[in-house]
N, C-alpha and C. Protein backbone atom coordinates (compact mmCIF):
# COMPACT_ATOMS: atom_id res chain seq x y z
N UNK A 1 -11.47 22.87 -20.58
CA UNK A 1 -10.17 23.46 -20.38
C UNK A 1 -9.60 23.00 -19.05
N UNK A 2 -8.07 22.77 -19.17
CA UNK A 2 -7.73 22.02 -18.25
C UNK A 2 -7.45 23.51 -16.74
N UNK A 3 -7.48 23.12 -15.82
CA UNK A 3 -6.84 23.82 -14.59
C UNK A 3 -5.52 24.42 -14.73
N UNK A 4 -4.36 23.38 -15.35
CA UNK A 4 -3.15 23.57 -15.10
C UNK A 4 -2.52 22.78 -16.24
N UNK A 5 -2.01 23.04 -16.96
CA UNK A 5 -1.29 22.77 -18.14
C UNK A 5 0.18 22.43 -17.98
N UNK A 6 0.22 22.10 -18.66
CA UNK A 6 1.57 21.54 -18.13
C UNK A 6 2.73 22.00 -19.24
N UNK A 7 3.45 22.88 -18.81
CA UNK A 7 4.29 24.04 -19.19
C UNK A 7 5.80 23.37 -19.28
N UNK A 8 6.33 23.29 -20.60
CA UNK A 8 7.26 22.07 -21.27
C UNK A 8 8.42 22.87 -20.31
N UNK A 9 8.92 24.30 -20.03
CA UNK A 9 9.97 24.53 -18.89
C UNK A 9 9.88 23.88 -18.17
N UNK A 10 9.34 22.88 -17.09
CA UNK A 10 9.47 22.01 -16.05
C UNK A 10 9.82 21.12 -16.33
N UNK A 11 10.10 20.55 -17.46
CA UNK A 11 10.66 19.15 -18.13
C UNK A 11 12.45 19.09 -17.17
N UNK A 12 12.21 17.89 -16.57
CA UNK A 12 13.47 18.00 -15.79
C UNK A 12 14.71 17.45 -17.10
N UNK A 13 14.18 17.11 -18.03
CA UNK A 13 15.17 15.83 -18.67
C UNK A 13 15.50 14.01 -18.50
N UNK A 14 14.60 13.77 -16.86
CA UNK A 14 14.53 12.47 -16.65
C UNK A 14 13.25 12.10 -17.05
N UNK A 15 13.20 11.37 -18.42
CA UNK A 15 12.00 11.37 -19.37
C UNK A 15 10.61 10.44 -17.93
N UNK A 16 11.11 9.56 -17.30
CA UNK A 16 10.20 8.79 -16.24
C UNK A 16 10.13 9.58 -15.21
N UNK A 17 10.45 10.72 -14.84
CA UNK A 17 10.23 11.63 -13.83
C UNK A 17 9.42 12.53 -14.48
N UNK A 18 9.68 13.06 -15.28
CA UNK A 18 8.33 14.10 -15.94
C UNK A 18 7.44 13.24 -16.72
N UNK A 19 7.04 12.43 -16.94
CA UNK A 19 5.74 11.59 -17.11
C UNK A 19 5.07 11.45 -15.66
N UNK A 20 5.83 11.25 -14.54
CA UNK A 20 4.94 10.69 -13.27
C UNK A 20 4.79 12.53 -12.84
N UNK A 21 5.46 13.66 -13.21
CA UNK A 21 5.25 14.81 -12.84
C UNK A 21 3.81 15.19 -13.56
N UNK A 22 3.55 14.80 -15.05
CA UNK A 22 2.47 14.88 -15.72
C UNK A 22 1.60 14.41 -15.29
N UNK A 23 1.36 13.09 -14.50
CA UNK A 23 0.36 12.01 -13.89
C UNK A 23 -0.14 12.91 -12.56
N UNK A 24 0.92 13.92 -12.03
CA UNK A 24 0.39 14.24 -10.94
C UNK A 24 -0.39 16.00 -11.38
N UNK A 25 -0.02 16.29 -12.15
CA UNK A 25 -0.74 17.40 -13.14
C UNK A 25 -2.35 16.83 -13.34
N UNK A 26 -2.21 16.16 -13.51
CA UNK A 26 -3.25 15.05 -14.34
C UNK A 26 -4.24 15.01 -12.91
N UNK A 27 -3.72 14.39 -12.23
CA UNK A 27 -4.54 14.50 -11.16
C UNK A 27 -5.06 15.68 -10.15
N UNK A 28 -4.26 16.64 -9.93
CA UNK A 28 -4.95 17.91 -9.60
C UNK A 28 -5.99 18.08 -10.55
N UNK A 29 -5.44 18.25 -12.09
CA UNK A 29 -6.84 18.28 -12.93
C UNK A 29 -8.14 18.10 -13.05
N UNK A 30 -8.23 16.68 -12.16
CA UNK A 30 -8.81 15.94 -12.28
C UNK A 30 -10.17 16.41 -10.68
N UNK A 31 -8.61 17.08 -10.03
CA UNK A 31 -9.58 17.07 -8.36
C UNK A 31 -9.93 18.48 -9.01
N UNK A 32 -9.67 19.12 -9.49
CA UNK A 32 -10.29 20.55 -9.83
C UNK A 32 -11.91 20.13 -10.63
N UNK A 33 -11.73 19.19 -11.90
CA UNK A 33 -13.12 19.30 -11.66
C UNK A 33 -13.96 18.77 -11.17
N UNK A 34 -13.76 17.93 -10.09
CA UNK A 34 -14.83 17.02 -9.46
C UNK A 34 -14.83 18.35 -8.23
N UNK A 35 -14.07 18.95 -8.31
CA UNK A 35 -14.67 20.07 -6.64
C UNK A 35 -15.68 20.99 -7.70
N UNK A 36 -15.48 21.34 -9.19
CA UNK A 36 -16.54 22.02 -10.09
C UNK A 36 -17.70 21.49 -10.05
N UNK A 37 -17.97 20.21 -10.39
CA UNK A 37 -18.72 19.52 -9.93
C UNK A 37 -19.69 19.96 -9.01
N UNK A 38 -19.03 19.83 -7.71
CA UNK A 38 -19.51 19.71 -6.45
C UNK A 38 -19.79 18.50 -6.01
N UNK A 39 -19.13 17.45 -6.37
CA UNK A 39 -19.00 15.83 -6.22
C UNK A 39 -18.09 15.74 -5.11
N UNK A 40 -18.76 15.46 -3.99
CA UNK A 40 -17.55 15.50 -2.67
C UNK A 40 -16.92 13.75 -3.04
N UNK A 41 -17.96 13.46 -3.03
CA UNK A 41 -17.26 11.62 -3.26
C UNK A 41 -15.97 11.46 -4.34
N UNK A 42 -16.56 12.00 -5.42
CA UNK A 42 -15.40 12.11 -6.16
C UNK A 42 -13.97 13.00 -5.54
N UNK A 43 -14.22 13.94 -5.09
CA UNK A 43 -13.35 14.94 -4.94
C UNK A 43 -12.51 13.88 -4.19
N UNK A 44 -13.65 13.46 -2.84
CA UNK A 44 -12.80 12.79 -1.65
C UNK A 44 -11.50 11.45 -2.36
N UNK A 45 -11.81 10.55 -3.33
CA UNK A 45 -11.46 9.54 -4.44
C UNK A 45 -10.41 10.44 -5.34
N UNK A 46 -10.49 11.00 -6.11
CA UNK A 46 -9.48 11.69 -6.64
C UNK A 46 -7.97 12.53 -5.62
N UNK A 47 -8.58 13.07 -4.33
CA UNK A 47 -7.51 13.08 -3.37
C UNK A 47 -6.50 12.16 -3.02
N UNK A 48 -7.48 10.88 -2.52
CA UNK A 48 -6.76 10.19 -1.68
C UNK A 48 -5.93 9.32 -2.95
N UNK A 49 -6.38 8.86 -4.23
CA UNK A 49 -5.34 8.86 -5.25
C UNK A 49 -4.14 9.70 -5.97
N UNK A 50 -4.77 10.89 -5.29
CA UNK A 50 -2.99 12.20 -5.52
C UNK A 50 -2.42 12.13 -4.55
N UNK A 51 -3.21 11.72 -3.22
CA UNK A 51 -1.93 11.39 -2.28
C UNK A 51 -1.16 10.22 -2.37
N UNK A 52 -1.62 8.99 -2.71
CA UNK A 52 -1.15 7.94 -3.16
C UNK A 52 -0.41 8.13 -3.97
N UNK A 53 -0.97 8.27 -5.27
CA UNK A 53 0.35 8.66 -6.66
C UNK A 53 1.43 9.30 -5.77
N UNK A 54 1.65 10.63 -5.21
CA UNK A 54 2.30 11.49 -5.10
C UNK A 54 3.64 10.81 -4.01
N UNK A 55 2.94 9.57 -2.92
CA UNK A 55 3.94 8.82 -2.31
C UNK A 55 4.62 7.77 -2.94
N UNK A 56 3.91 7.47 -3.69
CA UNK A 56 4.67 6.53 -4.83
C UNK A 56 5.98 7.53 -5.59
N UNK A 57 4.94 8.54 -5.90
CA UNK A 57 6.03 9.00 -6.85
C UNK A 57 7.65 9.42 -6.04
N UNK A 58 7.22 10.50 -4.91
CA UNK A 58 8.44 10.53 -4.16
C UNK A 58 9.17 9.22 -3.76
N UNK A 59 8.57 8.13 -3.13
CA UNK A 59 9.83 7.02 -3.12
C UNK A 59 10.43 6.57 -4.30
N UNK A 60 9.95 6.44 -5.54
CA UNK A 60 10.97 6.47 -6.31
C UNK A 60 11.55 7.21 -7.04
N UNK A 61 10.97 8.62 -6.84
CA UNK A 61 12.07 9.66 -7.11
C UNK A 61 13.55 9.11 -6.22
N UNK A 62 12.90 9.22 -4.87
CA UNK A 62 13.98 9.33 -3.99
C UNK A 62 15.41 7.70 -4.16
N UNK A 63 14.36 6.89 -4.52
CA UNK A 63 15.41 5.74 -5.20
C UNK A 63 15.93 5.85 -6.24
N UNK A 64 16.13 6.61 -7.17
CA UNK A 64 16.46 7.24 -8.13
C UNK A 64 17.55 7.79 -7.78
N UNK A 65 17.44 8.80 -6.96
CA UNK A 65 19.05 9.80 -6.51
C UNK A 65 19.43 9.17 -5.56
N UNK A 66 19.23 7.94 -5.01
CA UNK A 66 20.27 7.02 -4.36
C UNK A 66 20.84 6.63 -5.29
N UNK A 67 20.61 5.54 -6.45
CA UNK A 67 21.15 4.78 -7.34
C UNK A 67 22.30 6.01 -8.24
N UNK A 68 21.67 7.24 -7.98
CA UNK A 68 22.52 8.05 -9.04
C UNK A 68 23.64 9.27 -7.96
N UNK A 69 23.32 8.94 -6.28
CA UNK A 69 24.30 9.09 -5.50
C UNK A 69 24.29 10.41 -5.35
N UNK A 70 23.17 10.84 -5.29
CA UNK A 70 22.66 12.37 -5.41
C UNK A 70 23.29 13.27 -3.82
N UNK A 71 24.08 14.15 -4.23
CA UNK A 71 24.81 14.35 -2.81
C UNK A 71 23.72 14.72 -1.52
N UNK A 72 22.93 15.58 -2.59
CA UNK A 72 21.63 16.38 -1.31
C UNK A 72 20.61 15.67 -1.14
N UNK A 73 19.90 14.34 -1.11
CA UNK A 73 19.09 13.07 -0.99
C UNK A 73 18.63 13.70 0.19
N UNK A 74 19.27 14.01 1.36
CA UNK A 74 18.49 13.59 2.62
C UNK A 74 17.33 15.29 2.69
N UNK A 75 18.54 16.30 2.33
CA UNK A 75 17.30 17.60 2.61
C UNK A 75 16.04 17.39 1.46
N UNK A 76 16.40 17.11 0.47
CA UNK A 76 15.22 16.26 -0.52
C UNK A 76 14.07 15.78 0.07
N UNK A 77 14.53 14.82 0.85
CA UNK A 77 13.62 13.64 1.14
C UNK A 77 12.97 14.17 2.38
N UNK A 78 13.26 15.02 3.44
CA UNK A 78 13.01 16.05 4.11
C UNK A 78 11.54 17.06 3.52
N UNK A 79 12.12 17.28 2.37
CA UNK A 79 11.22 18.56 1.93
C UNK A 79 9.62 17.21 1.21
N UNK A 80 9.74 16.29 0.52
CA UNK A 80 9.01 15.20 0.29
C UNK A 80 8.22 15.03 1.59
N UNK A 81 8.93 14.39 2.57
CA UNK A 81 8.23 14.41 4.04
C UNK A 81 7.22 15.15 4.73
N UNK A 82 7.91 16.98 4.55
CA UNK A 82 6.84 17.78 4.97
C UNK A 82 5.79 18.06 4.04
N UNK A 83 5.81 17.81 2.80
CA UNK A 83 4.86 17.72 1.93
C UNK A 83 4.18 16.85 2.12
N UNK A 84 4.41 15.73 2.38
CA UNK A 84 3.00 14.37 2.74
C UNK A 84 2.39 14.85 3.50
N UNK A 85 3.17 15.61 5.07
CA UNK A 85 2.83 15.99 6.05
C UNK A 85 1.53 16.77 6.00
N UNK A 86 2.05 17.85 5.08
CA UNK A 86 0.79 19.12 4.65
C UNK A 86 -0.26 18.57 3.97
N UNK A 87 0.14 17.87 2.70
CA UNK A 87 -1.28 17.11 2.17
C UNK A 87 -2.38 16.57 3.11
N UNK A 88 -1.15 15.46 3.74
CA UNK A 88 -2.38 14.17 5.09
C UNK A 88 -3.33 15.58 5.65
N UNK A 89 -3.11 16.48 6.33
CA UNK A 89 -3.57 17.74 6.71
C UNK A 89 -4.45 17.70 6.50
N UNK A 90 -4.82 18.22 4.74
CA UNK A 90 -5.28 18.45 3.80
C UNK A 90 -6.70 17.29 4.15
N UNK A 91 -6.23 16.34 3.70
CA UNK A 91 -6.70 15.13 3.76
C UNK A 91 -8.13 15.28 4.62
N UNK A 92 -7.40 15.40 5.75
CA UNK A 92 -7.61 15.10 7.34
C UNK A 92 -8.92 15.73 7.77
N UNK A 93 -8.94 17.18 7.08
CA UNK A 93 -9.79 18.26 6.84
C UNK A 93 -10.84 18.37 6.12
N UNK A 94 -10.55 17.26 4.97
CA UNK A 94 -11.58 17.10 4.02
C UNK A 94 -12.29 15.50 4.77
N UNK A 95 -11.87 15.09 5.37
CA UNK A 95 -12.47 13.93 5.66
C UNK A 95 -13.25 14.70 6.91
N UNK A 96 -12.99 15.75 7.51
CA UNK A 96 -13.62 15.86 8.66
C UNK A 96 -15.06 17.34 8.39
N UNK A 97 -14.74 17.22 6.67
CA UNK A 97 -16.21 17.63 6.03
C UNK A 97 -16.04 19.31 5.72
N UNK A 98 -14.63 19.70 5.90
CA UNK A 98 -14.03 21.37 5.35
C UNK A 98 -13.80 21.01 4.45
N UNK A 99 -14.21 22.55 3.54
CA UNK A 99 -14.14 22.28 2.25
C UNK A 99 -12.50 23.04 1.98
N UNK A 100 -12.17 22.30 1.64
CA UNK A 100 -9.97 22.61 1.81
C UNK A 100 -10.07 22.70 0.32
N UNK A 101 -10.64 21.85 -0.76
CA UNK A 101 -10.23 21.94 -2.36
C UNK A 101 -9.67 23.39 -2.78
N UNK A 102 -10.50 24.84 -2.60
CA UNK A 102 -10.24 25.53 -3.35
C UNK A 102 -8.50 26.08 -2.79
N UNK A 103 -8.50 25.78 -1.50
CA UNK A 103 -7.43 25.97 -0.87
C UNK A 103 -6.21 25.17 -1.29
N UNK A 104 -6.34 23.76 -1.19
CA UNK A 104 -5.53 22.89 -1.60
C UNK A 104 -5.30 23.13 -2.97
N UNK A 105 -5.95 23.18 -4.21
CA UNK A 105 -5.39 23.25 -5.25
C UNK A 105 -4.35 24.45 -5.56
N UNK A 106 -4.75 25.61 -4.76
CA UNK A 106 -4.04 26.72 -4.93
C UNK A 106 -2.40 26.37 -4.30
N UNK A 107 -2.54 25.77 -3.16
CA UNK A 107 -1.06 25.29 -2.59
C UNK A 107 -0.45 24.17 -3.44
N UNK A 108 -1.01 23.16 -3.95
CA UNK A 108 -0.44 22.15 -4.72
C UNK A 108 0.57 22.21 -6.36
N UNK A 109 -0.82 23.67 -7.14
CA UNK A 109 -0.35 24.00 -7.74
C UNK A 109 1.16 24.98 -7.63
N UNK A 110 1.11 25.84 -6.84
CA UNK A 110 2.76 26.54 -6.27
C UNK A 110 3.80 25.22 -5.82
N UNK A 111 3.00 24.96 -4.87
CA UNK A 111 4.46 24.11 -4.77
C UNK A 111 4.72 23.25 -5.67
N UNK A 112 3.59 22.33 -6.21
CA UNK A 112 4.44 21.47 -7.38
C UNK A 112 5.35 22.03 -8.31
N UNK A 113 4.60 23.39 -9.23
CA UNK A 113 5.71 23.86 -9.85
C UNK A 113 7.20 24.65 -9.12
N UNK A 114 7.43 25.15 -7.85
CA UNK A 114 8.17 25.38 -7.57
C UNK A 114 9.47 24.49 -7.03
N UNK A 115 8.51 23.28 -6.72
CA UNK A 115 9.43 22.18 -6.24
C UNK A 115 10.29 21.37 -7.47
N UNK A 116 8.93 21.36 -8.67
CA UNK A 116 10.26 20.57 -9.83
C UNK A 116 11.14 22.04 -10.09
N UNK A 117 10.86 23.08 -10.21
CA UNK A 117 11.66 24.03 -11.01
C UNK A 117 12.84 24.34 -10.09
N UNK A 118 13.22 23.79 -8.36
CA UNK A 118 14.42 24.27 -8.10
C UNK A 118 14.58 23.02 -7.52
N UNK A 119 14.37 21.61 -6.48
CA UNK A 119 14.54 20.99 -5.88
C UNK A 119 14.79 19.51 -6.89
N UNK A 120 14.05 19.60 -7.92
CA UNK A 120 14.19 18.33 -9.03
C UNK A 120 14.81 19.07 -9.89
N UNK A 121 15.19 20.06 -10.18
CA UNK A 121 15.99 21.21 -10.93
C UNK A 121 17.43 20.86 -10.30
N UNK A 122 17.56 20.55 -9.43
CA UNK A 122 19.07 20.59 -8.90
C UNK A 122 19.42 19.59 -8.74
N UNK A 123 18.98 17.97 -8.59
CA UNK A 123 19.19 16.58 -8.60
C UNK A 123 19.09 15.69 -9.96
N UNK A 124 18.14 16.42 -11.10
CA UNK A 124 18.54 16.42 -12.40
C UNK A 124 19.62 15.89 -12.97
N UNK A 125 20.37 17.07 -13.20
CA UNK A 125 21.48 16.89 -13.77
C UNK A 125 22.39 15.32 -13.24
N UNK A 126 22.33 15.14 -12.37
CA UNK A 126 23.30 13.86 -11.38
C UNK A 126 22.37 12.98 -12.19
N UNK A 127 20.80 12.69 -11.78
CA UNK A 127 20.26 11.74 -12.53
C UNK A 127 20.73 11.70 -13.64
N UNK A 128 20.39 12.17 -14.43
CA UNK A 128 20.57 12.22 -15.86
C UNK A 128 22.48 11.98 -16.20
N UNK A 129 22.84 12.46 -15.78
CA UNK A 129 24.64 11.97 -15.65
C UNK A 129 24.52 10.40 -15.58
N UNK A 130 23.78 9.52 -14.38
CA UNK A 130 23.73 8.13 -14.47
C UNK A 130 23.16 7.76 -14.70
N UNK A 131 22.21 7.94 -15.67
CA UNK A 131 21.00 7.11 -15.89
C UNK A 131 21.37 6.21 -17.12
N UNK A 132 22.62 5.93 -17.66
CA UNK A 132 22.95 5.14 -18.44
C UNK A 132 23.45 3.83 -16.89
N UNK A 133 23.97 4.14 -16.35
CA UNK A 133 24.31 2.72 -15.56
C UNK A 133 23.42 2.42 -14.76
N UNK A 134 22.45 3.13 -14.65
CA UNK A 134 21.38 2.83 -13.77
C UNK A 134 20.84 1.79 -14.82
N UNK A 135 20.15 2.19 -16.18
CA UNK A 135 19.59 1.59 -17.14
C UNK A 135 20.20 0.02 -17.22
N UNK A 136 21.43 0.21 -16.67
CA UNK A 136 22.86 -1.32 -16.91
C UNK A 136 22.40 -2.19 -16.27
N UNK A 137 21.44 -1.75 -15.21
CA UNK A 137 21.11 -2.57 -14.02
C UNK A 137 19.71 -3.60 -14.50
N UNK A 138 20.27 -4.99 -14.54
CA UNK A 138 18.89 -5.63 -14.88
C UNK A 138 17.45 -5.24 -14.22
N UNK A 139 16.86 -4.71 -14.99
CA UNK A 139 15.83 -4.65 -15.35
C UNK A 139 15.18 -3.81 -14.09
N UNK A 140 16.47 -3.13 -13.34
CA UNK A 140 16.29 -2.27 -12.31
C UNK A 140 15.24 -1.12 -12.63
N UNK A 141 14.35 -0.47 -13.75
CA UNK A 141 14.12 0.16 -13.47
C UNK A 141 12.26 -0.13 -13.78
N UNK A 142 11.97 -1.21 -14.15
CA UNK A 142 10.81 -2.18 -14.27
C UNK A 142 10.43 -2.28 -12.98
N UNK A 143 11.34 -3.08 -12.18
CA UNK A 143 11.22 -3.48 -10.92
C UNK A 143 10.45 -2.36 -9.93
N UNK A 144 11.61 -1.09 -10.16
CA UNK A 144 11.75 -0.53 -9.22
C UNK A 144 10.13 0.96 -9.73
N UNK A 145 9.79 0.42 -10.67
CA UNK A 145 8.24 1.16 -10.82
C UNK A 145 7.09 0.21 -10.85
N UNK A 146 7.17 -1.41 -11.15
CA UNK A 146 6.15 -2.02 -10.25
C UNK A 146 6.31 -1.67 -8.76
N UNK A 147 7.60 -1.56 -8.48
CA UNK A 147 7.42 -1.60 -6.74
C UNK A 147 6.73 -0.42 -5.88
N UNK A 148 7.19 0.47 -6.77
CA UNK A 148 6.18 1.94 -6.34
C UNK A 148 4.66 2.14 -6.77
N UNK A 149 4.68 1.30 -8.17
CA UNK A 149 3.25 2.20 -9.20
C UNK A 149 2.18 0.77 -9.18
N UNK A 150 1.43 0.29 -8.64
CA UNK A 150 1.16 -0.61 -8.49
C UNK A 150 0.22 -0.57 -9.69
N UNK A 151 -0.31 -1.55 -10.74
CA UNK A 151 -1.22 -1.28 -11.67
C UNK A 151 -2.66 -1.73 -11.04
């Protein structure tokens, strides 16, 4: 049984934004059971790949509501910021041999769902308004997820 399920109300409507929202579901999942476990190696490996995913994912969220001219971009990208901020923390803590998991999952899980349900809840709609001329853009949106999602 999974940790955290992924509850179809958070569906923003930008079908490539809630797939990489699922990927990051996916990965808490994932750090929940390697801390069950008690696999620090893993745990430590599954982190530092949700922090990764999770910077990927915000820069091209955040290139996203440029291209779609999103009025509130900068307090956005602000609230993205102090979130890396808190994770690296996170990070920082577990590298220095505290056990942060049961802690961290409890914060990751709130804020992720609170952050798509009002902050990607409110830049939505604009996406989704341009995501036909965004789509216009050669092959702009290939590009612009090799450039973030590295395989």
């Amino acid at each position: 049984m999974a940790y955290l399920d992924w509850p179809q109300n958070l569906n923003t409507g930008v079908e490539v934004i809630d797939q990489q929202h699922k990927r990051i579901v996916q990965y808490i999942n994932e750090l929940h059971a390697a801390y069950q476990k008690g696999d620090q190696q893993l745990t430590g490996e599954v982190l530092s790949a949700l922090v990764d995913y999770t910077i990927s994912h915000f820069a091209f969220e955040e290139n996203l509501m440029e291209k779609a001219e999103y009025t509130f971009i900068e307090p956005h990208k602000r609230v993205h910021f102090l979130f890396i901020e808190r994770v690296e923390h996170f990070k920082t803590r577990f590298n220095n041999g505290e056990d942060i998991t049961k802690e961290l999952l409890y914060m990751l899980e709130n804020w992720l769902f609170n952050h798509i349900r009002h902050e990607d809840g409110d830049y939505a709609p604009t996406v989704s308004a341009n995501m036909p001329a965004i789509r216009r853009e050669t092959g702009w949106m290939k590009k612009t997820l090799a450039r973030f999602f590295k395989s």
